[in-house]
Structure formats: C-alpha cells, structure tokens
N, C-alpha and C. Protein backbone atom coordinates (compact mmCIF):
# COMPACT_ATOMS: atom_id res chain seq x y z
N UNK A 1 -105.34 74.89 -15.05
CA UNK A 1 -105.15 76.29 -14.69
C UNK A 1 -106.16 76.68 -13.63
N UNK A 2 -105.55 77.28 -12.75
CA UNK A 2 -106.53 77.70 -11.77
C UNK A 2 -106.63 79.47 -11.58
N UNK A 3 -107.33 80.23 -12.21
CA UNK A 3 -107.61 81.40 -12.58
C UNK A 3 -106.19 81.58 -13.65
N UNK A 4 -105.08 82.46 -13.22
CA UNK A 4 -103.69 82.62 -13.90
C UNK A 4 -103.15 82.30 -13.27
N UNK A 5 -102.97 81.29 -12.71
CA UNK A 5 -101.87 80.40 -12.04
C UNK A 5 -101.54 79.24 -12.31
N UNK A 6 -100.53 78.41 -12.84
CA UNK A 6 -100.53 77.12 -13.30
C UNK A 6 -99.41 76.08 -11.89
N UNK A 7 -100.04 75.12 -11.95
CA UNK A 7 -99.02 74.43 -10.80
C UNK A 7 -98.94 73.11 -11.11
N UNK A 8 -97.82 72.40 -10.84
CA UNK A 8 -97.44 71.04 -11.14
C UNK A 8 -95.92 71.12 -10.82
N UNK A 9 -96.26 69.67 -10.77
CA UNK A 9 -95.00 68.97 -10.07
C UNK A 9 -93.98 68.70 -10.69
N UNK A 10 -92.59 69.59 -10.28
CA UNK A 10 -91.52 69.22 -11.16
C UNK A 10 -90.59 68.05 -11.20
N UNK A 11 -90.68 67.25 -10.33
CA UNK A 11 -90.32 65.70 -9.75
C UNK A 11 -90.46 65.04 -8.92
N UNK A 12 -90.38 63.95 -8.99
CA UNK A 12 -90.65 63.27 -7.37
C UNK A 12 -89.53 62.32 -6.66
N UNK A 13 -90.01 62.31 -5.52
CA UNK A 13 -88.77 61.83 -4.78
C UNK A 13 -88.28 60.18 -5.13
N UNK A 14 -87.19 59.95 -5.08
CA UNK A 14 -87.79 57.92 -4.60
C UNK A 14 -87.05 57.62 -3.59
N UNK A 15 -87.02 56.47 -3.51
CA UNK A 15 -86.89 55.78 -2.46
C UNK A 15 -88.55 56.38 -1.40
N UNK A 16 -88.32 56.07 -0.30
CA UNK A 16 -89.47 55.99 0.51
C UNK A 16 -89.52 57.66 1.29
N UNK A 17 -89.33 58.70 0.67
CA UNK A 17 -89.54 60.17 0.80
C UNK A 17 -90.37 60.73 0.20
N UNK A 18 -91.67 60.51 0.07
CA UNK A 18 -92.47 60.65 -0.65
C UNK A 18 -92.95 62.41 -0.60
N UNK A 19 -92.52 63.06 0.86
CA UNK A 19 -92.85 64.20 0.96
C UNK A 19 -91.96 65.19 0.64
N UNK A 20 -90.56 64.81 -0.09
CA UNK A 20 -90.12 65.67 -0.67
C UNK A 20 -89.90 65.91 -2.54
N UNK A 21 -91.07 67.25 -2.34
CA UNK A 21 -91.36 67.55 -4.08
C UNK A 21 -90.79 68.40 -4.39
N UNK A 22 -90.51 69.07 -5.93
CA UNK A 22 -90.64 70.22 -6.02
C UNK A 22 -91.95 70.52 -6.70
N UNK A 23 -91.73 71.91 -7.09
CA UNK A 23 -93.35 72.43 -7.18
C UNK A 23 -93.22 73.50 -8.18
N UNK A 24 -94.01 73.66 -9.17
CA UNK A 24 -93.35 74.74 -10.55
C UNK A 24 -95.02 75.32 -10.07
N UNK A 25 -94.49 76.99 -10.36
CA UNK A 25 -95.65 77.83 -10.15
C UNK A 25 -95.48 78.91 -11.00
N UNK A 26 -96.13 79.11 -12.28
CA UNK A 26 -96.16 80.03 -13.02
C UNK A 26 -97.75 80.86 -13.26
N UNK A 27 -97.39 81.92 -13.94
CA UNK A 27 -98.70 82.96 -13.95
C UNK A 27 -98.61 83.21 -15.43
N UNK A 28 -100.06 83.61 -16.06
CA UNK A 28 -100.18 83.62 -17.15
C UNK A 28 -99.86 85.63 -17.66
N UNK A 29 -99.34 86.41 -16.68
CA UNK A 29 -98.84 87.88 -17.01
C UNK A 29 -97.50 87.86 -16.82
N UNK A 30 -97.23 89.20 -17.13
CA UNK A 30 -95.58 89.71 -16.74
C UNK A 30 -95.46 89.83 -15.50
N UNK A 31 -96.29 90.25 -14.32
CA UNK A 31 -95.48 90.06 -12.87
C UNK A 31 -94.82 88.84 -12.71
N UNK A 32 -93.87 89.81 -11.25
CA UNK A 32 -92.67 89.18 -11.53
C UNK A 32 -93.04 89.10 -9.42
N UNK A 33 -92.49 87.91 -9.00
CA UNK A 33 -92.82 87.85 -7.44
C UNK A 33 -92.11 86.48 -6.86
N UNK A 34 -91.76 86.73 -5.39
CA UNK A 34 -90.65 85.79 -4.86
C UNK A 34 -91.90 85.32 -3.93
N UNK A 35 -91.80 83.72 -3.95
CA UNK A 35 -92.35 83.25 -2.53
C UNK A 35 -91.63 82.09 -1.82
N UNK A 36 -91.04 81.75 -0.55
CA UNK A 36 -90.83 81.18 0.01
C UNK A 36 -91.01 80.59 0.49
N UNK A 37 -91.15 78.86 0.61
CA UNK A 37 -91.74 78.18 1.27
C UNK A 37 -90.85 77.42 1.97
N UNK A 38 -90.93 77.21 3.94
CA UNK A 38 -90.40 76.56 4.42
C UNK A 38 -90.96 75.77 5.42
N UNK A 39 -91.55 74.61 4.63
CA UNK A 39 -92.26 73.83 5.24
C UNK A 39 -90.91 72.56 5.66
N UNK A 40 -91.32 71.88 7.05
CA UNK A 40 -90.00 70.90 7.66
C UNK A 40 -90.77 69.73 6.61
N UNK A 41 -88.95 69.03 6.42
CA UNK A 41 -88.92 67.94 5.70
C UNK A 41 -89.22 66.75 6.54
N UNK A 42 -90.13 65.88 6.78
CA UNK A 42 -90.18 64.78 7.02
C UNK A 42 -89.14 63.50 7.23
N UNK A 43 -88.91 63.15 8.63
CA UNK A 43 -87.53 62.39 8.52
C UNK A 43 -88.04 60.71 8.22
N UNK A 44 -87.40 60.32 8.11
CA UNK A 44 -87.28 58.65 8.21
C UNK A 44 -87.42 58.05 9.50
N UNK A 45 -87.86 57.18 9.72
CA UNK A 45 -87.86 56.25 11.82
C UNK A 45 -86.19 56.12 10.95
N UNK A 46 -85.69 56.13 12.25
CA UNK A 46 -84.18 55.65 12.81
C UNK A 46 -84.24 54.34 13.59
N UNK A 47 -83.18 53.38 13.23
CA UNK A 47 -83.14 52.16 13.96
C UNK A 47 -82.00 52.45 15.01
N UNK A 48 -82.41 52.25 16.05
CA UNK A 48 -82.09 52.07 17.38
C UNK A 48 -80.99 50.95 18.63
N UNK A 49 -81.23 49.90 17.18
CA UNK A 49 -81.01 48.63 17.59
C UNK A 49 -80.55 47.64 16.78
N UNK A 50 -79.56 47.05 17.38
CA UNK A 50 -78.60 46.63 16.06
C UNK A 50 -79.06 44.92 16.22
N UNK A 51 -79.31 44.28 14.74
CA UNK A 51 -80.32 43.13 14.85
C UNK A 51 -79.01 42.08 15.54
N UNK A 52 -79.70 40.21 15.96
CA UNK A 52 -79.17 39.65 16.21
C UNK A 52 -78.52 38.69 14.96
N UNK A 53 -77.35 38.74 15.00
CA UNK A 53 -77.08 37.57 13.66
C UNK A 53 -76.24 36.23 13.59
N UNK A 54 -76.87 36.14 14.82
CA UNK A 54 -76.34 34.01 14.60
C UNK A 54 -77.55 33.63 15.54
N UNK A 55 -77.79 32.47 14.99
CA UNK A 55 -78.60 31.59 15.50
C UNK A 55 -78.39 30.05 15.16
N UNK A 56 -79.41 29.34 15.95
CA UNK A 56 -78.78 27.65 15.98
C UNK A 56 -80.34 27.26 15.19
N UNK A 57 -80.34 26.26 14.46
CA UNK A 57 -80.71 25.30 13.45
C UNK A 57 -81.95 24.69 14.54
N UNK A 58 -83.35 25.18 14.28
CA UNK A 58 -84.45 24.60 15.27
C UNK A 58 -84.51 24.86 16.34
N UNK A 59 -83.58 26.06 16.96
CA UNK A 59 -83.92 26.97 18.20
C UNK A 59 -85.13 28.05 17.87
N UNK A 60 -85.46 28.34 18.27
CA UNK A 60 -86.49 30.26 18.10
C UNK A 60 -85.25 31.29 18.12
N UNK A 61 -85.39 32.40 17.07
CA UNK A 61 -84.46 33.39 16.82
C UNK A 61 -85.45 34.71 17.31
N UNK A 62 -84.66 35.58 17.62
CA UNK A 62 -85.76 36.75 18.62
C UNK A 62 -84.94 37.66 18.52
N UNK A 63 -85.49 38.82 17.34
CA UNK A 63 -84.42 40.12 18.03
C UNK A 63 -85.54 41.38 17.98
N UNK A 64 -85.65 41.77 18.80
CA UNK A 64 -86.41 43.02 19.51
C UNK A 64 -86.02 44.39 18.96
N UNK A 65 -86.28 44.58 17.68
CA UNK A 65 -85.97 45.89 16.80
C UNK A 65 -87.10 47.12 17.32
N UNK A 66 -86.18 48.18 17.31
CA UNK A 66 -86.87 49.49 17.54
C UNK A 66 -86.70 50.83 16.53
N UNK A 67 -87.19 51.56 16.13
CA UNK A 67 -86.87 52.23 15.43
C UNK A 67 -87.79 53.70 15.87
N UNK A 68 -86.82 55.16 15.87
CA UNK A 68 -87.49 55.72 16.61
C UNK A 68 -87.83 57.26 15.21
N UNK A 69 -89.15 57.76 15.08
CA UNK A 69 -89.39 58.72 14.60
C UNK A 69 -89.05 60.23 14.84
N UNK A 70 -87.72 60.48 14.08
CA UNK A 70 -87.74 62.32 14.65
C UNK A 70 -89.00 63.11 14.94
N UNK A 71 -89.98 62.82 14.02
CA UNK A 71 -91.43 64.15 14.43
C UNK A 71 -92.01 63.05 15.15
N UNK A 72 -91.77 62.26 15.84
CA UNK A 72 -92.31 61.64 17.01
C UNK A 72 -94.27 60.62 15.93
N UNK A 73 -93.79 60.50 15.04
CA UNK A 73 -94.82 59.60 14.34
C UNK A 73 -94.85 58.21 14.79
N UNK A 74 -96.04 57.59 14.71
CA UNK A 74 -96.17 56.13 14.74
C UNK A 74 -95.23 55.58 14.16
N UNK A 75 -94.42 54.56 14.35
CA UNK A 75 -93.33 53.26 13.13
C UNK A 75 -94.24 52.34 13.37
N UNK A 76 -94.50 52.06 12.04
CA UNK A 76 -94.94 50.14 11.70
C UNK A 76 -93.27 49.47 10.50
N UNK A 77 -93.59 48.11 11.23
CA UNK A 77 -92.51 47.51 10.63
C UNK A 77 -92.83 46.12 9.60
N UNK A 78 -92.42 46.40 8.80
CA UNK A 78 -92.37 44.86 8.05
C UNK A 78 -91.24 44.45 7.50
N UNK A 79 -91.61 42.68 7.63
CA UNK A 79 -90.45 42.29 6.88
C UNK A 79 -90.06 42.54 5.11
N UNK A 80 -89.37 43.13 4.25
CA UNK A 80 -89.22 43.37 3.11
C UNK A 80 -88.42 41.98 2.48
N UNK A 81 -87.33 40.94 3.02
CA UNK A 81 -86.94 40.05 2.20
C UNK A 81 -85.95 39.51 3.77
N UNK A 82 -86.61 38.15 3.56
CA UNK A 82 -86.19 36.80 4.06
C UNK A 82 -86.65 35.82 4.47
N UNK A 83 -86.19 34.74 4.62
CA UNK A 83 -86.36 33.01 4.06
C UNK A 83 -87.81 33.07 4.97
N UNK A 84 -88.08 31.76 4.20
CA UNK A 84 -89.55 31.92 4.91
C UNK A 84 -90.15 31.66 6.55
N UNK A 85 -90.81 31.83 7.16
CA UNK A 85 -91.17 31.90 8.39
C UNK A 85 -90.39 32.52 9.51
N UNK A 86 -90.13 33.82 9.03
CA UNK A 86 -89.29 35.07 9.58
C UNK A 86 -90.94 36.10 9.69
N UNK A 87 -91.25 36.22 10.57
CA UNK A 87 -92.26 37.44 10.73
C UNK A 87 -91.82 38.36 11.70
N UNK A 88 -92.63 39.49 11.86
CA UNK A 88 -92.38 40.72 12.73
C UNK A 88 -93.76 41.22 13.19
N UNK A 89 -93.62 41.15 14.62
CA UNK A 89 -95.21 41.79 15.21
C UNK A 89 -94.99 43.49 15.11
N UNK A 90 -96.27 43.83 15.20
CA UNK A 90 -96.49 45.83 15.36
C UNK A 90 -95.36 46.30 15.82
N UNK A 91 -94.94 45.50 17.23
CA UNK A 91 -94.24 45.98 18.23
C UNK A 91 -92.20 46.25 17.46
N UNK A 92 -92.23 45.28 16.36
CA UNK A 92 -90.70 45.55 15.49
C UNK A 92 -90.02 44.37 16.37
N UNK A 93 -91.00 42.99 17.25
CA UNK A 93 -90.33 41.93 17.12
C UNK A 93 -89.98 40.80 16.14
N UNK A 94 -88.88 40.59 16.09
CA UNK A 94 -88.83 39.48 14.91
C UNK A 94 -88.23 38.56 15.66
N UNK A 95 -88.81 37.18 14.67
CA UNK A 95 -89.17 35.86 15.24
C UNK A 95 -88.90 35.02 13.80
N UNK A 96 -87.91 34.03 14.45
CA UNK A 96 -88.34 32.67 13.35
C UNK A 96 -88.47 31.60 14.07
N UNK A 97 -89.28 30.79 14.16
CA UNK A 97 -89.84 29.85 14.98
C UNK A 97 -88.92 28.45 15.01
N UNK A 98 -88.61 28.11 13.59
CA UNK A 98 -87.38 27.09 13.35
C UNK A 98 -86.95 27.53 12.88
N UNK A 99 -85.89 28.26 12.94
CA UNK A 99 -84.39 28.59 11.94
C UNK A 99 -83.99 27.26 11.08
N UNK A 100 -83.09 27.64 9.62
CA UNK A 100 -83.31 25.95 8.89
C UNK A 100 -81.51 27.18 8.64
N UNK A 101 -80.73 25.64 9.32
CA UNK A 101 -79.31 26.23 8.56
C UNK A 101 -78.91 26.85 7.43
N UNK A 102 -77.86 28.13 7.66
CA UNK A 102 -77.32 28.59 6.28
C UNK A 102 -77.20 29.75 6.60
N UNK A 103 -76.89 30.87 5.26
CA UNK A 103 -76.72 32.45 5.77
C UNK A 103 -77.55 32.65 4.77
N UNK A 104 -78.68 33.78 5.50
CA UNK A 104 -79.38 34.29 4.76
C UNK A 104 -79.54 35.81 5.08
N UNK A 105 -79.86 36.36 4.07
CA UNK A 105 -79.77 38.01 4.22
C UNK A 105 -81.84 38.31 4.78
N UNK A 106 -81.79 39.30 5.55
CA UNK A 106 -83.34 40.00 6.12
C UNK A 106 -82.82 41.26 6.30
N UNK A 107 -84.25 41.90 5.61
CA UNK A 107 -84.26 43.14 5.71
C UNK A 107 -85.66 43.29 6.53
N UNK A 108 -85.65 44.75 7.14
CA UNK A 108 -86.73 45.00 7.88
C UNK A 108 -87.25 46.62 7.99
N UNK A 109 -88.23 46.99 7.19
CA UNK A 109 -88.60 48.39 7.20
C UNK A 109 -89.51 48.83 8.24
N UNK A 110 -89.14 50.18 8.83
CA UNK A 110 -89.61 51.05 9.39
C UNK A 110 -90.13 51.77 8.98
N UNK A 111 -91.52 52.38 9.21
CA UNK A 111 -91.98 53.45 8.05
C UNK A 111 -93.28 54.14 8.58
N UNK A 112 -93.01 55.20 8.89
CA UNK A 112 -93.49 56.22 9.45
C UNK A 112 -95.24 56.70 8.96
N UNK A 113 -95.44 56.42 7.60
CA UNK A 113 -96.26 56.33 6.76
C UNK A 113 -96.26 57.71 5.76
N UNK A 114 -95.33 58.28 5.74
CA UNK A 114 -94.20 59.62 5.56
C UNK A 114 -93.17 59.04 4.93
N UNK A 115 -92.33 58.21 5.30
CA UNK A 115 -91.02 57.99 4.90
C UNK A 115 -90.63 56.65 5.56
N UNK A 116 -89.61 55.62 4.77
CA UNK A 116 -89.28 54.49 5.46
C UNK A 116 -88.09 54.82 5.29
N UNK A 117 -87.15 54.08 6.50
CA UNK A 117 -85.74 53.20 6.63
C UNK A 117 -85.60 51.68 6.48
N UNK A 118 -84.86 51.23 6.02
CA UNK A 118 -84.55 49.71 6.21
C UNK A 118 -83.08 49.24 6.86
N UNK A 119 -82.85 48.28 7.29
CA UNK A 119 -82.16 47.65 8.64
C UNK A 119 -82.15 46.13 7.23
N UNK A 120 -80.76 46.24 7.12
CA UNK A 120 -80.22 44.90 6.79
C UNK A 120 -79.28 43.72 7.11
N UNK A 121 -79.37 42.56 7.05
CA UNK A 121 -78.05 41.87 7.96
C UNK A 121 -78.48 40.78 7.19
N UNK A 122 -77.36 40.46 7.91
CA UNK A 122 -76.72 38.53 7.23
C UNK A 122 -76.86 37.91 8.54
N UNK A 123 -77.75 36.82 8.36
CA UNK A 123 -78.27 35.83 10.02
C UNK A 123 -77.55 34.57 9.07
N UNK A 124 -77.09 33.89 9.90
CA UNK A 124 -76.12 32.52 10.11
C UNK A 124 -76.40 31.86 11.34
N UNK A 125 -76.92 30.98 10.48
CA UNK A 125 -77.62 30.16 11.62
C UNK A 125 -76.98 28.63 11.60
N UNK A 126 -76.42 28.30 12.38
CA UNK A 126 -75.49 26.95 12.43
C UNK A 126 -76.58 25.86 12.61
N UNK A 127 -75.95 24.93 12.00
CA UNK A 127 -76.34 23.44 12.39
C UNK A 127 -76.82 22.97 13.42
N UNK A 128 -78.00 22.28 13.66
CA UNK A 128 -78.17 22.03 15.45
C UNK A 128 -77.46 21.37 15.84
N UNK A 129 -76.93 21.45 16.90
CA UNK A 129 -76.13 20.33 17.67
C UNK A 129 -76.64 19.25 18.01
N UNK A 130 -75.55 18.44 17.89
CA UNK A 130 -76.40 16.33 18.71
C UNK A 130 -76.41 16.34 19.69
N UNK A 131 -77.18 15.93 20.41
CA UNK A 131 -78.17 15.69 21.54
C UNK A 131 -77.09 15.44 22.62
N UNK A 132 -76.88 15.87 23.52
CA UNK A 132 -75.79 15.04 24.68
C UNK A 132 -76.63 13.91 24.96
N UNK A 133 -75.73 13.50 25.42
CA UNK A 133 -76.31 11.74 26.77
C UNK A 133 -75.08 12.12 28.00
N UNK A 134 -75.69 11.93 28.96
CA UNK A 134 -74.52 11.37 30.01
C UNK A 134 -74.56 10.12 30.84
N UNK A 135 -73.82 9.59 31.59
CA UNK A 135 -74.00 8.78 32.45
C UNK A 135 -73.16 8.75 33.92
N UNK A 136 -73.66 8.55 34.83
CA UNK A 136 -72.88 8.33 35.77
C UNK A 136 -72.65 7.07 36.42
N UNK A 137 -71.15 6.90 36.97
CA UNK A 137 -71.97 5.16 37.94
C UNK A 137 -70.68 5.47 38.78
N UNK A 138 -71.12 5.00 39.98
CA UNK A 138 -70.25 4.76 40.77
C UNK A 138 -69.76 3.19 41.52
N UNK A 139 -68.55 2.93 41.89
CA UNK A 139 -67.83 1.70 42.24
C UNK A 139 -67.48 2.16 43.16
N UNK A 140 -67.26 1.04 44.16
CA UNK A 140 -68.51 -0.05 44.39
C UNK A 140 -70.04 0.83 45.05
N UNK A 141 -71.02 0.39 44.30
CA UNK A 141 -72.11 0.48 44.55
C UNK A 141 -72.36 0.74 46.43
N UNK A 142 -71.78 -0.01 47.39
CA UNK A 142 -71.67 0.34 48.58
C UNK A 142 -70.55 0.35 49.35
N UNK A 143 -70.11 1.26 49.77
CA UNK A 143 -68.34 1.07 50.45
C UNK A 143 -68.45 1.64 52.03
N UNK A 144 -67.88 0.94 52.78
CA UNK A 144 -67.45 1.65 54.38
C UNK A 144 -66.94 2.90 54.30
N UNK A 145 -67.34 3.78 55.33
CA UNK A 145 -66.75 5.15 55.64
C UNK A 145 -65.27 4.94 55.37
N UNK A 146 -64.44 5.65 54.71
CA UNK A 146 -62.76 6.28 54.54
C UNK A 146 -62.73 4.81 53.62
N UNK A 147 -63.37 4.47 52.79
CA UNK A 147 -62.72 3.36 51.90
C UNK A 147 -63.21 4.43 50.47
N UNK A 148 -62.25 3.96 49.65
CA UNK A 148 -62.13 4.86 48.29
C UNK A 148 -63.53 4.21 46.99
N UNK A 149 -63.81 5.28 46.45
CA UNK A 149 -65.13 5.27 45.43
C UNK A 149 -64.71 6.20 44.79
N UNK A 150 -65.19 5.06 43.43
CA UNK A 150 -64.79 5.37 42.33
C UNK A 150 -65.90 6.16 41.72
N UNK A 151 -65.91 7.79 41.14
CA UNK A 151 -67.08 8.07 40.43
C UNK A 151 -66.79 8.06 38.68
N UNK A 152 -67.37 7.68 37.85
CA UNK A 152 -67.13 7.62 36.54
C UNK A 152 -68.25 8.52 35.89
N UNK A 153 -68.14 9.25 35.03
CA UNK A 153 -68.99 10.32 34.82
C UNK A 153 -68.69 10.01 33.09
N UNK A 154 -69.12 9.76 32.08
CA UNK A 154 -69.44 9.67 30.87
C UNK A 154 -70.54 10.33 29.96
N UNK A 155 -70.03 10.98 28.82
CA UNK A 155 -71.32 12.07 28.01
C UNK A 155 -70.85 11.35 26.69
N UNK A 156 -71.55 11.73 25.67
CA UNK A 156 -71.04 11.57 24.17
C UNK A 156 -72.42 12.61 23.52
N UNK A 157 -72.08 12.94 21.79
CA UNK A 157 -73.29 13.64 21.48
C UNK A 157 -72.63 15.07 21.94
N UNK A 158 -73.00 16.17 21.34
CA UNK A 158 -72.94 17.54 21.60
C UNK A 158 -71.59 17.96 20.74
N UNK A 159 -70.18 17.91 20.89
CA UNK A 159 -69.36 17.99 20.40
C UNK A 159 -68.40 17.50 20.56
N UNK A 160 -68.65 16.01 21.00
CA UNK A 160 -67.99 14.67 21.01
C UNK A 160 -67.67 13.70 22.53
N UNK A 161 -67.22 12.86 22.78
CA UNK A 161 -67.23 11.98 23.57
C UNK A 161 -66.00 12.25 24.45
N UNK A 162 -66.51 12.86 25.83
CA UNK A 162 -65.62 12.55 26.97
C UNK A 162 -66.15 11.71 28.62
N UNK A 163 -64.48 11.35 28.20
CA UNK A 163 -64.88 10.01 30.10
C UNK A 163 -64.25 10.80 30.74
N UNK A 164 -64.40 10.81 32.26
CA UNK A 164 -63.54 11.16 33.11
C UNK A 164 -63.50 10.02 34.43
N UNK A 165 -62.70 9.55 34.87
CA UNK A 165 -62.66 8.56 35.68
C UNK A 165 -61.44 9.44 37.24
C-alpha cells in the first residue's frame, strides 16, 4: 500500500510483449474517479526480407535478413532453432559455412529489447553435386589450311556423361 492507494498487476502479456500490462488501482475510501491512460504500445521489429531456402550440400548459405522497428529502436537478432553451425552476425546475416543435406526448419528472432518477432522457414539443401571432368582433343593434331579437324569435347561427373564429336 502506498498511502490509500493499492496497485498491482492484473496480468501479463506472453509471447515477447512484455510492455503490454494491465494495471488494477484501487483506494482504500468511497471516492469514486476516472483516469486515463494512453501511453503508445510498443511494436515488434518487422521482417523486411524474405529468407533464402535452398541451398547445395558444402556450399556457404547467406541470407541477409533485415528487420525494421516501428519506434525506430535498435533490432538484435538471434538464431532461436536450427541444425548446427547456422549463426547470425549483429548485422541479421545468416551463414552456414557447410550446409549438410536434408530439410531443416530455422527460425530467427528480431527483438527490439521491447518486443520480438520471429521469421520461420524450411531450408533444403540438396546433395552436392559430382565434380565435372572435361576433356578436349583434337584430330589430327596438325592439319593444312581448308583440310577438316576434328574437335572432340568430352565431360562426365556433374549430372552425367556427355560426348560431342
């Protein structure tokens, strides 16, 4: 009690809105009195940027997330859930250094230090591909001007074996 006034909190928010309460205010007499309070609600960062979701098996994966604050607040970002060696710098870049095949779900929060958003997706990341080879050769090795040469051009590896003669 603070002189005849009693105050406490009639619930709290969840999820990541932490600044919206209500507020019970009673007096220990019979007056009777209206007060209004219109203080602005605190928004969430907004994502900006829609993530990348395929990637290849031992490439680097890179998607450049932004997320922007209505009352113009700082966003810090972290990763909340996915496979391991998925990080995110200050800046809301995310990075996996070797992608390891499969579909996996990442989430990524924005959060104002007021209120968060989260940004979810399904990344599918394919199999690496086999290595090309090529070869070239040409017939005959030396020929007179206007006499015909043969070029043979051969690959295999990548997504399978073509000649062209």
């Amino acid at each position: 009690m603070i002189g005849a006034l009693l105050l406490g909190f009639v619930s709290g928010a969840a999820g990541g809105n932490a600044a919206d309460q209500a507020i019970l205010v009673a007096t220990a007499d019979a007056a009777t009195g209206t007060a209004n309070l219109d203080e602005p609600v605190n928004q969430a960062p907004v994502f900006t940027t829609r993530p990348v979701t395929q990637a290849r098996a031992g490439k680097p994966y890179h998607y450049a997330a932004s997320a922007a604050d209505p009352e113009g607040d700082p966003v810090q970002y972290r990763v909340t859930r996915a496979p391991g060696g998925i990080s995110v710098s200050a800046s809301g870049h995310v990075s996996w250094d070797r992608p390891v095949a499969g579909d996996w779900t990442v989430t990524l929060r924005a959060d104002d230090g007021h209120a968060w958003r989260e940004q979810t997706w399904s990344l599918h990341v394919d199999e690496a591909a086999a290595a090309l080879d090529a070869s070239l050769s040409v017939s005959p090795e030396l020929a007179e001007p206007g006499a015909p040469v043969t070029l043979t051009v051969a690959s295999s590896g990548g997504s399978g074996t073509v000649t062209r003669t």
